[in-house]
PDB file of N, CA and C in Angstrom:
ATOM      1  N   UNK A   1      18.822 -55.652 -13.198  1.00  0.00           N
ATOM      2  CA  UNK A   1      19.440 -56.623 -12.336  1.00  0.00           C
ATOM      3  C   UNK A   1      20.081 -57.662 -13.226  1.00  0.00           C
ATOM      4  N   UNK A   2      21.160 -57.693 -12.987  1.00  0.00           N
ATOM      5  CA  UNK A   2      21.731 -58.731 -13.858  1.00  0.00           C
ATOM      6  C   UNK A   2      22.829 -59.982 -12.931  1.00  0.00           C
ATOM      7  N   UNK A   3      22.940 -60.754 -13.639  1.00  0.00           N
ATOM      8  CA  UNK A   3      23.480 -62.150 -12.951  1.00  0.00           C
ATOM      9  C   UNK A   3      24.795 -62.932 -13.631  1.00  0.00           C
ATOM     10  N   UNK A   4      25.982 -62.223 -13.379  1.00  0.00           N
ATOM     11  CA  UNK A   4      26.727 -62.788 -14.322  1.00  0.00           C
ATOM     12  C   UNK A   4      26.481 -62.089 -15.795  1.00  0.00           C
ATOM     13  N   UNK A   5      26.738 -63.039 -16.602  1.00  0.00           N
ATOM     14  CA  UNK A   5      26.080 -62.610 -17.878  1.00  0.00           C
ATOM     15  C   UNK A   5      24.984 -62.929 -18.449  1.00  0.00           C
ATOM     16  N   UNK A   6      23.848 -63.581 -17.797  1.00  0.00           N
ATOM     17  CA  UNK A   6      22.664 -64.102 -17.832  1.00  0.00           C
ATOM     18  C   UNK A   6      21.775 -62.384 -17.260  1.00  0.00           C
ATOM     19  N   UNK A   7      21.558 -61.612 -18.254  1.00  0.00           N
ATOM     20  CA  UNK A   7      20.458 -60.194 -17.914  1.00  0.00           C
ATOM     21  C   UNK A   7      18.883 -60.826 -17.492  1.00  0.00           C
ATOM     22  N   UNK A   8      18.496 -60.416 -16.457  1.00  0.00           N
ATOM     23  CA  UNK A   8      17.120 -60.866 -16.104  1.00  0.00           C
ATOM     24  C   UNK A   8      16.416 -59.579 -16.642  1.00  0.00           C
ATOM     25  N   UNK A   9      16.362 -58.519 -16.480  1.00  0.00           N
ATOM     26  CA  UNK A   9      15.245 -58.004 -16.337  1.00  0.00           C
ATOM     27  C   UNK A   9      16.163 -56.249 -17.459  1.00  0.00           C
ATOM     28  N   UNK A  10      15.019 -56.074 -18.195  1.00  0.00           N
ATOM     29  CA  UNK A  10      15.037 -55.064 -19.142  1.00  0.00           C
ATOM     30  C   UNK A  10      15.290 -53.846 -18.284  1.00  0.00           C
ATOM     31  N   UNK A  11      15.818 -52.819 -18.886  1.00  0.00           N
ATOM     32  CA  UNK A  11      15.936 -51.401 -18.418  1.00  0.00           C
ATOM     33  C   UNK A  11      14.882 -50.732 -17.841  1.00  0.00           C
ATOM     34  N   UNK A  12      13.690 -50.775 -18.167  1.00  0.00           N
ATOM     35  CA  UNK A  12      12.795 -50.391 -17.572  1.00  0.00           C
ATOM     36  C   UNK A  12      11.879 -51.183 -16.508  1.00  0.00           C
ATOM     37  N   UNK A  13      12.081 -52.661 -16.663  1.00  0.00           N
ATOM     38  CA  UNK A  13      11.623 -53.482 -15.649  1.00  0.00           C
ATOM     39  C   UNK A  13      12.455 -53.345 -14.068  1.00  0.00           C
ATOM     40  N   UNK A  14      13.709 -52.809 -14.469  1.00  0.00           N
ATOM     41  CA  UNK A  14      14.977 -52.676 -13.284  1.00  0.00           C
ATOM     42  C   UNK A  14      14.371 -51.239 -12.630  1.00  0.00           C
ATOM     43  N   UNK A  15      14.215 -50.221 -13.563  1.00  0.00           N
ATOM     44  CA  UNK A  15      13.245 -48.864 -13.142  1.00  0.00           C
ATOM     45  C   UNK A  15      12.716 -48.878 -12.180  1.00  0.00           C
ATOM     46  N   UNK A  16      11.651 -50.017 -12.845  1.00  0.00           N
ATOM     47  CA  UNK A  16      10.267 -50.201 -11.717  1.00  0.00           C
ATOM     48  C   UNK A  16      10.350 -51.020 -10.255  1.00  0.00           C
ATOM     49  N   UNK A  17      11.504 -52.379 -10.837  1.00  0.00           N
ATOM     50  CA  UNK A  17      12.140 -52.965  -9.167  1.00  0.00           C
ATOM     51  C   UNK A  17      12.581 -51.609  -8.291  1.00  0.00           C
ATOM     52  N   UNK A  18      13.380 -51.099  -8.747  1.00  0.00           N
ATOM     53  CA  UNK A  18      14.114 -49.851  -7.638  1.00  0.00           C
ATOM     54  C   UNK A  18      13.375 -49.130  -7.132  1.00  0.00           C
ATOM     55  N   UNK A  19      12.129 -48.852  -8.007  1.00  0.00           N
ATOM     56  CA  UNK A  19      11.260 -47.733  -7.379  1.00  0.00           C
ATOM     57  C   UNK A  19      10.286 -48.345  -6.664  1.00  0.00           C
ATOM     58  N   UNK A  20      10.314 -49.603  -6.542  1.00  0.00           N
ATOM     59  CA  UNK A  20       9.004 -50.649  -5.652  1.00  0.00           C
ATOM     60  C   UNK A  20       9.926 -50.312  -4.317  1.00  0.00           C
ATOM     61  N   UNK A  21      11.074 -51.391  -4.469  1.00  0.00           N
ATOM     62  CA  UNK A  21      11.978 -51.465  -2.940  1.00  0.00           C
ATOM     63  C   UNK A  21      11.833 -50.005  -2.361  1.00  0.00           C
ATOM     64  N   UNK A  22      12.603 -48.957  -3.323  1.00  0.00           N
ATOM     65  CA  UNK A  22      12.704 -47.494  -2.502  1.00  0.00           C
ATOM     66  C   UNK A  22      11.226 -47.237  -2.016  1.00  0.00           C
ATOM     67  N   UNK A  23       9.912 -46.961  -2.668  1.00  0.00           N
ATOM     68  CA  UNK A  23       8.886 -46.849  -2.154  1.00  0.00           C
ATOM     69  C   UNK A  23       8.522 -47.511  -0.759  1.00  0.00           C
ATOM     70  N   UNK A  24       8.846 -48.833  -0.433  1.00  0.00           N
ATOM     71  CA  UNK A  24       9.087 -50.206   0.245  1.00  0.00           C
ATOM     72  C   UNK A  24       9.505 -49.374   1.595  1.00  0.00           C
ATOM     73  N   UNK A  25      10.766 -49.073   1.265  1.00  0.00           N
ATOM     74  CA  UNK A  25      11.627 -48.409   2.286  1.00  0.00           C
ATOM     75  C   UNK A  25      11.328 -47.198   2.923  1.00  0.00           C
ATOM     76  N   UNK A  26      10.922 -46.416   2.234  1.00  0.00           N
ATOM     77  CA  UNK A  26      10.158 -45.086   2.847  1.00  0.00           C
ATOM     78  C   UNK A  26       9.267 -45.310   3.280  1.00  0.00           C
ATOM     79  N   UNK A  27       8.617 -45.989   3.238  1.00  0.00           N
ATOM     80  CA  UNK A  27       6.920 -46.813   3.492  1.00  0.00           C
ATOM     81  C   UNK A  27       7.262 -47.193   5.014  1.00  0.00           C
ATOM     82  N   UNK A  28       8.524 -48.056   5.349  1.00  0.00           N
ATOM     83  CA  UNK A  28       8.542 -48.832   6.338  1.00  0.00           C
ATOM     84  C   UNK A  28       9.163 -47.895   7.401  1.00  0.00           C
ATOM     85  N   UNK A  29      10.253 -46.741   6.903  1.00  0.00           N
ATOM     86  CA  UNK A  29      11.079 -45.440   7.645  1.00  0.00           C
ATOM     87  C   UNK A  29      10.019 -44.989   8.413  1.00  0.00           C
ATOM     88  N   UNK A  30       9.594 -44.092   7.609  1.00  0.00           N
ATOM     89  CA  UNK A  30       8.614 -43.185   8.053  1.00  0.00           C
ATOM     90  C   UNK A  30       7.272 -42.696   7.824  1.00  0.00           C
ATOM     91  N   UNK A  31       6.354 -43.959   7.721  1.00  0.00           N
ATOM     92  CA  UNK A  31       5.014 -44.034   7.872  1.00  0.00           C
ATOM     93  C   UNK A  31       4.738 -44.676   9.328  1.00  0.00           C
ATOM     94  N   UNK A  32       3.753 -44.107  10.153  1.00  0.00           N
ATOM     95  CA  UNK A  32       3.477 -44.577  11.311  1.00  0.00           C
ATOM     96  C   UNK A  32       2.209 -45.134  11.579  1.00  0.00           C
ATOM     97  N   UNK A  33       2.907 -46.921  11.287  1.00  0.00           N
ATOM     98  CA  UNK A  33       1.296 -47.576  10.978  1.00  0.00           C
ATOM     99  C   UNK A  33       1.979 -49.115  11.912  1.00  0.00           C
ATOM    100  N   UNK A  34       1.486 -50.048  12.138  1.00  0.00           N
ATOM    101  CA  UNK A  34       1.933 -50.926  13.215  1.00  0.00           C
ATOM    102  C   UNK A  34       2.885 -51.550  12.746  1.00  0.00           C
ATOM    103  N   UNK A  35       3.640 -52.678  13.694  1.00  0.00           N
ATOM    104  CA  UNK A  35       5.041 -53.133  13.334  1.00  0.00           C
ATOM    105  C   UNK A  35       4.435 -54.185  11.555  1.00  0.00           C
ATOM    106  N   UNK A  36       3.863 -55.298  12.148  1.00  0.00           N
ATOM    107  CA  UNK A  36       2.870 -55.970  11.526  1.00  0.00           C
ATOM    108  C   UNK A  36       2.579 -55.941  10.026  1.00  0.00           C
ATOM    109  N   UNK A  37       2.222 -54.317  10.046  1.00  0.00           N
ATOM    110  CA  UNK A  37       1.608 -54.048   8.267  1.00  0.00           C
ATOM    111  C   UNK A  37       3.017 -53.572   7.735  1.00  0.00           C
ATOM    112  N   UNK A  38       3.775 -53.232   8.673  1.00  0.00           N
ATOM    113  CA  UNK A  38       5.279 -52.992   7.882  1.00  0.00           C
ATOM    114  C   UNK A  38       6.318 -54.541   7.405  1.00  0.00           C
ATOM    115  N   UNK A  39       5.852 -55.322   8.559  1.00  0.00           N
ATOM    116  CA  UNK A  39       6.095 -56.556   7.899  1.00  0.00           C
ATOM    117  C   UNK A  39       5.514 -57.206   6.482  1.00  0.00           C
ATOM    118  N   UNK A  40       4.290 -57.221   6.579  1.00  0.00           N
ATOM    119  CA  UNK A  40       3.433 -57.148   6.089  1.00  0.00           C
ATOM    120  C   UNK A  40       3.728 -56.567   3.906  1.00  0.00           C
ATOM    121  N   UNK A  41       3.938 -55.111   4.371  1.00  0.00           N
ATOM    122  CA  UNK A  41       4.578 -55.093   3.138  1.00  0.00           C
ATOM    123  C   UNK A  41       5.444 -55.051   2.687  1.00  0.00           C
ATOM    124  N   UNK A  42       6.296 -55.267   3.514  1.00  0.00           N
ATOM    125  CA  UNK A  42       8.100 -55.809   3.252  1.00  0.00           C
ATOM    126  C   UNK A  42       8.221 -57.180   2.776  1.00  0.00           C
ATOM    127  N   UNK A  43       6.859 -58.119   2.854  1.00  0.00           N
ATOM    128  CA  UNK A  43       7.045 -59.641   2.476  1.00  0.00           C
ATOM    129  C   UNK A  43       6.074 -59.399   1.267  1.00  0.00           C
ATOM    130  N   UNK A  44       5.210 -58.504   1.065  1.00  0.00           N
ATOM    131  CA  UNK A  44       4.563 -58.075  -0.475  1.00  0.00           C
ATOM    132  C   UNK A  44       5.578 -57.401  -1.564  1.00  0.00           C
ATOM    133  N   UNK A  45       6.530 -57.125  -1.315  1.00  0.00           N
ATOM    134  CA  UNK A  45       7.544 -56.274  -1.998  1.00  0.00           C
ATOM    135  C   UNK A  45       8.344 -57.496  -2.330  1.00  0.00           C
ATOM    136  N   UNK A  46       8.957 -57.857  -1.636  1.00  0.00           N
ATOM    137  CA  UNK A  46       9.838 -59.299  -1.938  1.00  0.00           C
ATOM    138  C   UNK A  46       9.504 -60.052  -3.096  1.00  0.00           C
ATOM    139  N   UNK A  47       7.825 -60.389  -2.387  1.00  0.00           N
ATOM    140  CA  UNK A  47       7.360 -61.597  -3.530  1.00  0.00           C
ATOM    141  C   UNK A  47       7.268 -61.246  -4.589  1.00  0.00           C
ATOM    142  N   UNK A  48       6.907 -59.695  -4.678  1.00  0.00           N
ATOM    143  CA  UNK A  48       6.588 -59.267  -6.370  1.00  0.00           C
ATOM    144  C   UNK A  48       8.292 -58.773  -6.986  1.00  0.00           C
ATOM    145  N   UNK A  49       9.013 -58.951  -6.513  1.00  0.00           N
ATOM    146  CA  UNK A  49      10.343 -58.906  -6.950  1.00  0.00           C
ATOM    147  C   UNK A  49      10.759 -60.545  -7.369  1.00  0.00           C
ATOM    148  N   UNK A  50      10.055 -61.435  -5.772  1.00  0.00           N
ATOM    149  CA  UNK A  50      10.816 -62.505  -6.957  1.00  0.00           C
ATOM    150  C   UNK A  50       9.775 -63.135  -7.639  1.00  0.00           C
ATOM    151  N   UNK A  51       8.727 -63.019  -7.586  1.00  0.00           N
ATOM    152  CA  UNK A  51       7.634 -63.521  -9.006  1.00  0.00           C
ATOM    153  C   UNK A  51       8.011 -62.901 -10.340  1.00  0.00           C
ATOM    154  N   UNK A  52       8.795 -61.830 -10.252  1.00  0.00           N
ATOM    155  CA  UNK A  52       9.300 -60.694 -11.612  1.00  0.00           C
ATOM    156  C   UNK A  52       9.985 -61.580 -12.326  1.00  0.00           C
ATOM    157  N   UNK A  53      10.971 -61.654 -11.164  1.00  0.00           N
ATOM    158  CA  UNK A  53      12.175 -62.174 -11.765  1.00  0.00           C
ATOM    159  C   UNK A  53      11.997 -63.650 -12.196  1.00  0.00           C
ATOM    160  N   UNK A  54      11.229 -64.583 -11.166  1.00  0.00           N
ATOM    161  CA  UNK A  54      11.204 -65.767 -11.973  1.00  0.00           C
ATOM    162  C   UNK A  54      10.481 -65.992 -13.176  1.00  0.00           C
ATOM    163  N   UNK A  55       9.310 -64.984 -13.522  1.00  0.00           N
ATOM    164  CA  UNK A  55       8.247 -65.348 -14.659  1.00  0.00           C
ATOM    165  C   UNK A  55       9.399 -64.765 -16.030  1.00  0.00           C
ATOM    166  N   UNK A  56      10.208 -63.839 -15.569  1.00  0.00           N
ATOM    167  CA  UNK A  56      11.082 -63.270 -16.351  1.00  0.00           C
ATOM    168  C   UNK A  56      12.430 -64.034 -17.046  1.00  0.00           C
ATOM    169  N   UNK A  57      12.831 -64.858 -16.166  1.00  0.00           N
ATOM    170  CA  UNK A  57      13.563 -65.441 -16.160  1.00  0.00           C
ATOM    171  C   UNK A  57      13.275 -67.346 -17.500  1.00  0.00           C
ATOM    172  N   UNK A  58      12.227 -67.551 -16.672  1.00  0.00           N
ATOM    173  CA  UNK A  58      10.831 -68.415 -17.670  1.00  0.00           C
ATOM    174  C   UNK A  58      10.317 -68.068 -19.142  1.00  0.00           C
ATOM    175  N   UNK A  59      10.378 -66.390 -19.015  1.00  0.00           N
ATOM    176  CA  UNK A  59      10.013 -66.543 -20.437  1.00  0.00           C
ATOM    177  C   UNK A  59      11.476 -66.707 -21.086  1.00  0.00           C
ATOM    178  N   UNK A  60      12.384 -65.705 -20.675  1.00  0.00           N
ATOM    179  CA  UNK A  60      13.695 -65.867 -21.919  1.00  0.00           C
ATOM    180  C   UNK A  60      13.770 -67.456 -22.200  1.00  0.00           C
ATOM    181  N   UNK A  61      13.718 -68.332 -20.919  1.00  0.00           N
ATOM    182  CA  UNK A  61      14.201 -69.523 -21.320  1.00  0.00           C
ATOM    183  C   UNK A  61      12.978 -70.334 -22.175  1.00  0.00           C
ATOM    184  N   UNK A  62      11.949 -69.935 -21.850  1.00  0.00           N
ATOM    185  CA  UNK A  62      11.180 -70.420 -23.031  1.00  0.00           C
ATOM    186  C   UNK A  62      11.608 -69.550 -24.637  1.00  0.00           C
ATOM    187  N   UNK A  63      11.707 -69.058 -24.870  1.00  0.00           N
ATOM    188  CA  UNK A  63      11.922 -68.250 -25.636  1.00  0.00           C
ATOM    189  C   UNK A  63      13.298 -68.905 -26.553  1.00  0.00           C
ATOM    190  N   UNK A  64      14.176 -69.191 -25.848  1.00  0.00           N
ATOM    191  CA  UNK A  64      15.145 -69.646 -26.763  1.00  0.00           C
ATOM    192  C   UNK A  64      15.393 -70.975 -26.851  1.00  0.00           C
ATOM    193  N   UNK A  65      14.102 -71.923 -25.952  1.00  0.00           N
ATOM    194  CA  UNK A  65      13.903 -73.243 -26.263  1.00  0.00           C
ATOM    195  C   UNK A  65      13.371 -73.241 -28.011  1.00  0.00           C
ATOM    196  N   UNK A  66      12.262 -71.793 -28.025  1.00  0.00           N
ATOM    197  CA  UNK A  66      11.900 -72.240 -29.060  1.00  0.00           C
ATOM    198  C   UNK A  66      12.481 -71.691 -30.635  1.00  0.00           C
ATOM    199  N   UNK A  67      13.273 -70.748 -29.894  1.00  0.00           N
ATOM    200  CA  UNK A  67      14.544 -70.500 -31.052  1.00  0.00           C
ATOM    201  C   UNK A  67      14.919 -72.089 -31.599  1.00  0.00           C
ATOM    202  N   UNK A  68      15.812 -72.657 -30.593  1.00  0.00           N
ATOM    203  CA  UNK A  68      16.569 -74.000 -30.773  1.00  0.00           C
ATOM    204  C   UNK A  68      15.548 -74.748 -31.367  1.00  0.00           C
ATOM    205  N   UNK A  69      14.133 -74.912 -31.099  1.00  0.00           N
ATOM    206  CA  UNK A  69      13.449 -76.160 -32.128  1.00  0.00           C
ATOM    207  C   UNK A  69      12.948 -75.370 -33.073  1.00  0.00           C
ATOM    208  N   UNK A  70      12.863 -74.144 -33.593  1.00  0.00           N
ATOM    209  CA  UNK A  70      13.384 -73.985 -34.772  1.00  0.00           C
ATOM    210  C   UNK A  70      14.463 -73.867 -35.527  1.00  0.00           C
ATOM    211  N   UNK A  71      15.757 -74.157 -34.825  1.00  0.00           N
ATOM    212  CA  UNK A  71      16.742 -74.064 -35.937  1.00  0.00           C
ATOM    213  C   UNK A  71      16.776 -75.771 -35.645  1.00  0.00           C
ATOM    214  N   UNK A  72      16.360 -76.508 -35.384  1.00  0.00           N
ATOM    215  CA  UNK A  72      16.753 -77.694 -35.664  1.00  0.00           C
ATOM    216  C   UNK A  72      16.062 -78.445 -36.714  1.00  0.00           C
ATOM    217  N   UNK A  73      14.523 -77.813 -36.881  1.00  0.00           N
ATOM    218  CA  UNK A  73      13.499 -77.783 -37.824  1.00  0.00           C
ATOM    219  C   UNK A  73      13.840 -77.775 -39.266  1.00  0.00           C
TER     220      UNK A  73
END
C-alpha cells in the first residue's frame, strides 16, 4: 500500500493486508453465521489494517528522526 511517494508497508506486509481483507470477504459472502458476527469481523479486519499501518507508519518516522540526530551529532 503505498501513499504518494511516502511507501507504508513492505512487500510482504501488503501480502498479508490482501489476504486478511480477501479472507474478510469470503468470511462475510459465504459463511452462514448472524448479521452481527459479520459485522463484528468486518470492524476486526479494519482495525488490524489500520493499527498496521499506523504502528508502521511510527516506526519509519521514528526511524529517520533518529537518522537526522545522528547526522547532526
Amino acid at each position: 500500500m503505498s501513499f504518494g511517494n511516502l511507501r507504508v508497508f513492505s512487500g510482504i506486509q501488503e501480502g498479508l493486508i490482501l489476504v486478511l481483507m480477501l479472507v474478510t470477504m469470503l468470511v462475510v459472502i459465504y459463511v452462514d453465521i448472524e448479521f452481527i458476527y459479520k459485522v463484528g469481523i468486518v470492524v476486526f479486519a479494519i482495525a488490524i489494517v489500520f493499527l498496521s499501518t499506523l504502528a508502521s507508519a511510527m516506526l519509519r518516522l521514528q526511524k529517520e528522526l533518529r537518522e537526522n540526530q545522528l547526522k547532526q551529532a
